[in-house]
Each structure stands twice: as structure tokens, then as C-alpha cells.
N, C-alpha and C. Protein backbone atom coordinates (compact mmCIF):
# COMPACT_ATOMS: atom_id res chain seq x y z
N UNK A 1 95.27 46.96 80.45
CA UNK A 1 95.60 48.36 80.61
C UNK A 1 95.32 48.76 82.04
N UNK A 2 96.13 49.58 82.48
CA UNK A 2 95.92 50.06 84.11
C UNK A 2 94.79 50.97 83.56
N UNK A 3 93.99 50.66 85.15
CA UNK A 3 92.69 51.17 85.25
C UNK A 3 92.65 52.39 87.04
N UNK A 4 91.98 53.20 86.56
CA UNK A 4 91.77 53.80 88.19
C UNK A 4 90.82 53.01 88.78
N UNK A 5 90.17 53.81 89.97
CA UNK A 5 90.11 53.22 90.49
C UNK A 5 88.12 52.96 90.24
N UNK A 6 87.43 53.67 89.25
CA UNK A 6 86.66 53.53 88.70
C UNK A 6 86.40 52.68 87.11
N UNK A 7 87.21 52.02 87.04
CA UNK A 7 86.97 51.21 85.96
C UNK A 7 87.79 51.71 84.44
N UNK A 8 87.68 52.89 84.48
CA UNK A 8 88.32 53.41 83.42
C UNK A 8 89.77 53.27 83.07
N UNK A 9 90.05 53.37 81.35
CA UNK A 9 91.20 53.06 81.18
C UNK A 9 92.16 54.37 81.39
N UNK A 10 93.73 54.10 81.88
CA UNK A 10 94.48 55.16 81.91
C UNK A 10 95.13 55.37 80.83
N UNK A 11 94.29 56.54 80.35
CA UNK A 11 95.18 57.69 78.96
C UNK A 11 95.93 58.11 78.81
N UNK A 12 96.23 58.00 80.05
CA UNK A 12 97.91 58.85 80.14
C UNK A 12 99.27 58.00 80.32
N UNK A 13 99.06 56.91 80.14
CA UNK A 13 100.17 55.78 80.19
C UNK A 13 100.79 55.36 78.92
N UNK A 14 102.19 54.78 79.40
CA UNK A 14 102.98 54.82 78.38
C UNK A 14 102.67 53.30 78.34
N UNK A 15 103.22 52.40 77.01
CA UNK A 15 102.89 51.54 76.62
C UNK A 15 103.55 50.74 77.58
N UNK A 16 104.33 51.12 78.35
CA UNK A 16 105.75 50.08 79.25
C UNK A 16 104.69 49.79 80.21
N UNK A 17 103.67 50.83 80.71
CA UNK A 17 103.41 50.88 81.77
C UNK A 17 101.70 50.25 82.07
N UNK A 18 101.23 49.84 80.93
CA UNK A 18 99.83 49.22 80.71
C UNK A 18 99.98 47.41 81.03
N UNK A 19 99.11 47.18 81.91
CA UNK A 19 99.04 45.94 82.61
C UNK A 19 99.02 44.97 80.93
N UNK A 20 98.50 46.06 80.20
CA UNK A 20 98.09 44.43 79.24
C UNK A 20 98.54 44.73 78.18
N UNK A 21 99.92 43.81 78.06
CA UNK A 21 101.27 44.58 76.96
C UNK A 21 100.85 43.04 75.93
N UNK A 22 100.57 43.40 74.97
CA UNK A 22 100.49 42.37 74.14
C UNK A 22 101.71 42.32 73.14
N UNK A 23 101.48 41.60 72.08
CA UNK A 23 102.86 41.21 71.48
C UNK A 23 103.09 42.53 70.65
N UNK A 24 102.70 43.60 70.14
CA UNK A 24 102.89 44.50 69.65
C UNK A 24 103.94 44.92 70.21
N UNK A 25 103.36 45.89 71.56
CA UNK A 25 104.59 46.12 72.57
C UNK A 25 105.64 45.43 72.70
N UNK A 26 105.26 44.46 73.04
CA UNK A 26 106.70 43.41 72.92
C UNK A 26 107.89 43.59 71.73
N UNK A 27 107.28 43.73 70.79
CA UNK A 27 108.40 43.34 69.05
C UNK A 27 108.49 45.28 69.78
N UNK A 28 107.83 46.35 69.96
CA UNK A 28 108.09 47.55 69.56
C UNK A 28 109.17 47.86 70.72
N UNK A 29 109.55 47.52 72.45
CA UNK A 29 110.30 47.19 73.37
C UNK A 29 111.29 46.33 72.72
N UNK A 30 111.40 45.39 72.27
CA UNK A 30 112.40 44.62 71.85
C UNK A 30 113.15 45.40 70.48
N UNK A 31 112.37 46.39 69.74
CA UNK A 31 113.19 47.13 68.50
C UNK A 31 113.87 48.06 69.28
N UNK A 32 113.15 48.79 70.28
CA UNK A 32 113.76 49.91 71.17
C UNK A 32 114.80 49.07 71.67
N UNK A 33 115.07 48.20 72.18
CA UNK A 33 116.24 47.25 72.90
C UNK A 33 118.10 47.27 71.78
N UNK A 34 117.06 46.98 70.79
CA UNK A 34 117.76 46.58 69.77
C UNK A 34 118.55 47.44 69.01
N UNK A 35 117.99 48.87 69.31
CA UNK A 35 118.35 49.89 68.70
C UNK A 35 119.74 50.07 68.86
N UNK A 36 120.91 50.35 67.55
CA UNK A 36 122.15 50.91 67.41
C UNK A 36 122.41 51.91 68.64
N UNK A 37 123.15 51.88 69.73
CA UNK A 37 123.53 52.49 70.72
C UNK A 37 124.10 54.03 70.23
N UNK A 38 124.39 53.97 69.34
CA UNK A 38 124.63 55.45 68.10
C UNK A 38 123.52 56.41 67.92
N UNK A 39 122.37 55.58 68.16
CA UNK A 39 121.04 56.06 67.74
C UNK A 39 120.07 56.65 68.71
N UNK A 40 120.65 56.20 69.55
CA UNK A 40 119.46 56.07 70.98
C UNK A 40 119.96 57.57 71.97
N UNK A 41 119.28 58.24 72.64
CA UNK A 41 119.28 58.92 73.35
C UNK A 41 119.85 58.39 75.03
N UNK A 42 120.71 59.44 75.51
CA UNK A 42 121.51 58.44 76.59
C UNK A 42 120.18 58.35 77.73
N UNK A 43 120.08 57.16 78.61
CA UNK A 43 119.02 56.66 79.81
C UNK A 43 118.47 57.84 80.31
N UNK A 44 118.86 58.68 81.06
CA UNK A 44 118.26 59.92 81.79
C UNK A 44 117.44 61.37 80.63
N UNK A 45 118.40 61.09 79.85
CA UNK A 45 117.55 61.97 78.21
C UNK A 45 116.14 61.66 78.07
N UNK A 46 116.35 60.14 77.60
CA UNK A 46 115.37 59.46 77.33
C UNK A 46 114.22 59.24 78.74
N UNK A 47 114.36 59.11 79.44
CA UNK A 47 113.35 59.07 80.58
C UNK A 47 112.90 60.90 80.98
N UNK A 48 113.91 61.42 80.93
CA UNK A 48 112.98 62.87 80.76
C UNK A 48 112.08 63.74 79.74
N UNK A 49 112.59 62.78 79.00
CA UNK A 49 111.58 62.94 77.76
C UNK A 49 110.08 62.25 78.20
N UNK A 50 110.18 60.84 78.85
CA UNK A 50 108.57 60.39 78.46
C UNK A 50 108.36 60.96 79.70
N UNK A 51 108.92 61.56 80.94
CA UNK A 51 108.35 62.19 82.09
C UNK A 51 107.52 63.21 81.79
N UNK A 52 108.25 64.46 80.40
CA UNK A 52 107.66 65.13 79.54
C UNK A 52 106.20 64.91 78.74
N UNK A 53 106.36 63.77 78.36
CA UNK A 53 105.60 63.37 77.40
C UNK A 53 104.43 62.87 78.40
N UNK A 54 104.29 62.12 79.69
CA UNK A 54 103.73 61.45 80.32
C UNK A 54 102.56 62.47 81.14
N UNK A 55 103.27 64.19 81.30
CA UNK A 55 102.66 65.14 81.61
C UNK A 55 101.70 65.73 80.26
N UNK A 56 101.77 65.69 79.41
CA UNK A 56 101.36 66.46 78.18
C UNK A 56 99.98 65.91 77.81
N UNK A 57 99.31 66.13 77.23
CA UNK A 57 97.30 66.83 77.39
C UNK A 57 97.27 65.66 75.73
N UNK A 58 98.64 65.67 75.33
CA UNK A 58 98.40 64.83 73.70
C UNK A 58 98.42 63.13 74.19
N UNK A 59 99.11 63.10 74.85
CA UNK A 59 99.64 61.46 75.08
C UNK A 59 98.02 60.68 75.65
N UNK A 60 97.65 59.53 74.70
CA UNK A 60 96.87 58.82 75.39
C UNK A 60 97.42 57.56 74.61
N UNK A 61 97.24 56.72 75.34
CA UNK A 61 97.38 54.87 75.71
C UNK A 61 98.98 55.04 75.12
N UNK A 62 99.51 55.73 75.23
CA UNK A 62 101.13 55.28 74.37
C UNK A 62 101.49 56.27 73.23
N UNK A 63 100.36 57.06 72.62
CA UNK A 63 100.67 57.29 71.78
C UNK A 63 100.36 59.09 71.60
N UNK A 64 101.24 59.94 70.80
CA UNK A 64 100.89 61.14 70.74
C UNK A 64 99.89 61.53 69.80
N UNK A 65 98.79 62.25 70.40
CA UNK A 65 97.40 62.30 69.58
C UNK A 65 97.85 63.99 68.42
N UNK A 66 98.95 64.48 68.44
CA UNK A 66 99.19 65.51 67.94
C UNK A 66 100.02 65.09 66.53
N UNK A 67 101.17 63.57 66.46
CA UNK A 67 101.50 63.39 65.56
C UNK A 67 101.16 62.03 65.19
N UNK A 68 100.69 61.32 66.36
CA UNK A 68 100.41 60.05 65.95
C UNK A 68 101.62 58.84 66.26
N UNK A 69 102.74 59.37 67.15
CA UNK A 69 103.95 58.33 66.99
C UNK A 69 103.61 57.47 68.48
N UNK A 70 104.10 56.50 69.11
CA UNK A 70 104.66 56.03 70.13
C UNK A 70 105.50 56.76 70.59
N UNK A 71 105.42 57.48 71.50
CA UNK A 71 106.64 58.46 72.70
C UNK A 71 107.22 57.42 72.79
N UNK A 72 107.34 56.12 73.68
CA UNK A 72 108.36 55.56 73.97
C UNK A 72 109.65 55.81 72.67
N UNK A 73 108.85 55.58 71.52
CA UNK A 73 109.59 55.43 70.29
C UNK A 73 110.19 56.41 69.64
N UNK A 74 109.91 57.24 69.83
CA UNK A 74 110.40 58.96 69.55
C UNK A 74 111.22 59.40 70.25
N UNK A 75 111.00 58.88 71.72
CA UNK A 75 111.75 59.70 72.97
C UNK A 75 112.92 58.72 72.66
N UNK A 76 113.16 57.60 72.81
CA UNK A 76 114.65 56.95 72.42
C UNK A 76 115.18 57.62 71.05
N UNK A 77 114.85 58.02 70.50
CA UNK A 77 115.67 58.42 69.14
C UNK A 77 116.52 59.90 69.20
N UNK A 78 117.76 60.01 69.47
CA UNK A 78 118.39 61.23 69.88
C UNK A 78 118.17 62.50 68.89
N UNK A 79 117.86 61.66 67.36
CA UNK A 79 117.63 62.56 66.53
C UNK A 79 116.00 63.43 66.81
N UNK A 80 115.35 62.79 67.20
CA UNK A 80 113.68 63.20 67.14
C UNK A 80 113.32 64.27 68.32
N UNK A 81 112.51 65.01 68.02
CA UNK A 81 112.10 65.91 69.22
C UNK A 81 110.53 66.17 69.05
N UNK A 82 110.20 66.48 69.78
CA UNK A 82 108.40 66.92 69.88
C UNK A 82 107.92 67.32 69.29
N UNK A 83 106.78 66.94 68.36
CA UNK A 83 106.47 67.85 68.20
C UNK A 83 105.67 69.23 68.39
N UNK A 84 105.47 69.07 69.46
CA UNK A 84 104.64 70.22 70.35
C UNK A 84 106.14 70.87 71.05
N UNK A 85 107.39 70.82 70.69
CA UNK A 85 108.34 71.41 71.36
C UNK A 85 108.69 71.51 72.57
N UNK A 86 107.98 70.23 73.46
CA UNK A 86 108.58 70.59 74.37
C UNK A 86 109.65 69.70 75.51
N UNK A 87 109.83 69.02 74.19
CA UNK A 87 111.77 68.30 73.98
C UNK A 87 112.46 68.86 73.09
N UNK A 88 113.88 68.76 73.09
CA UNK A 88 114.62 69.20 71.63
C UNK A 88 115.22 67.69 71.54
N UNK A 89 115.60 67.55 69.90
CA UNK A 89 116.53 66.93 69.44
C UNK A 89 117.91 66.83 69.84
N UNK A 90 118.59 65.77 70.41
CA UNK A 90 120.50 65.60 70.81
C UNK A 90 121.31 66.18 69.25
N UNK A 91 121.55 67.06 69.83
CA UNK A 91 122.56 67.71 68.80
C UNK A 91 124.30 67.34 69.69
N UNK A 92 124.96 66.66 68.52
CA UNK A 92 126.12 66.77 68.54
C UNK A 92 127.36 67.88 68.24
């Protein structure tokens, strides 16, 4: 896991972004990969979402402490939105 510059782990990182991605990450990156292109939120959606998410007081090691999901994993899904509101859902 990225660390500052005092030893401590960073809470505020997304799972992509932790030095020490074990195989979890891996299968959960490779489902996000895998995901139906129907399903997925288009590249710039999806990255302003975890830019969102990456700012927010809930997110620690990957995960949202308000619902409990993986942001990476939420933020790709066009259907899903925050639940602290402050993404919306891709409406067609």
C-alpha cells in the first residue's frame, strides 16, 4: 500500500493505486475489464467519478466507508451512483 512519507498507510487511495495489489484486486480489475461495454460508464464518466470519490472524507483503502462498496466498482457501473450523492447514475 502507498505510504507517506511517515510510514503510514494511504486512506485515501483507490485500489488501482496501492503499491501492494494482491490477487483480489487483480480478479476485481480483471471483472471491471471484462465488464459488458453496455454496462460500463464511458472512460472520462468513470474517472470523474473516482476523482469524486478520491476527494470524499468516506473513501479509505478502496473502499466506501458509507456503503461499504469498491468505488472503482461502482464508479464503472453506468447504472450506480453515490451514495452520498455526489455522482448521479447514466440515464439514457
Amino acid at each position: 500500500m502507498e505510504q507517506n512519507g511517515m510510514g503510514r498507510i494511504c486512506k485515501k487511495c483507490l485500489l488501482r493505486d496501492m503499491n501492494d495489489k494482491d490477487v483480489y484486486f487483480k480478479n476485481l480489475g480483471d471483472y471491471i475489464e471484462n465488464l459488458d461495454a453496455d454496462k460500463k460508464a464511458e472512460e472520462d464518466i468513470y474517472e470523474e467519478r473516482l476523482g469524486l470519490c478520491k476527494e470524499c472524507e468516506s473513501l479509505m483503502q478502496g473502499m466506501c466507508r458509507h456503503c461499504g462498496c469498491y468505488v472503482e466498482l461502482r464508479a464503472v457501473l453506468k447504472h450506480q451512483s453515490c451514495p452520498l450523492d455526489k455522482w448521479k447514475a447514466v440515464t439514457i
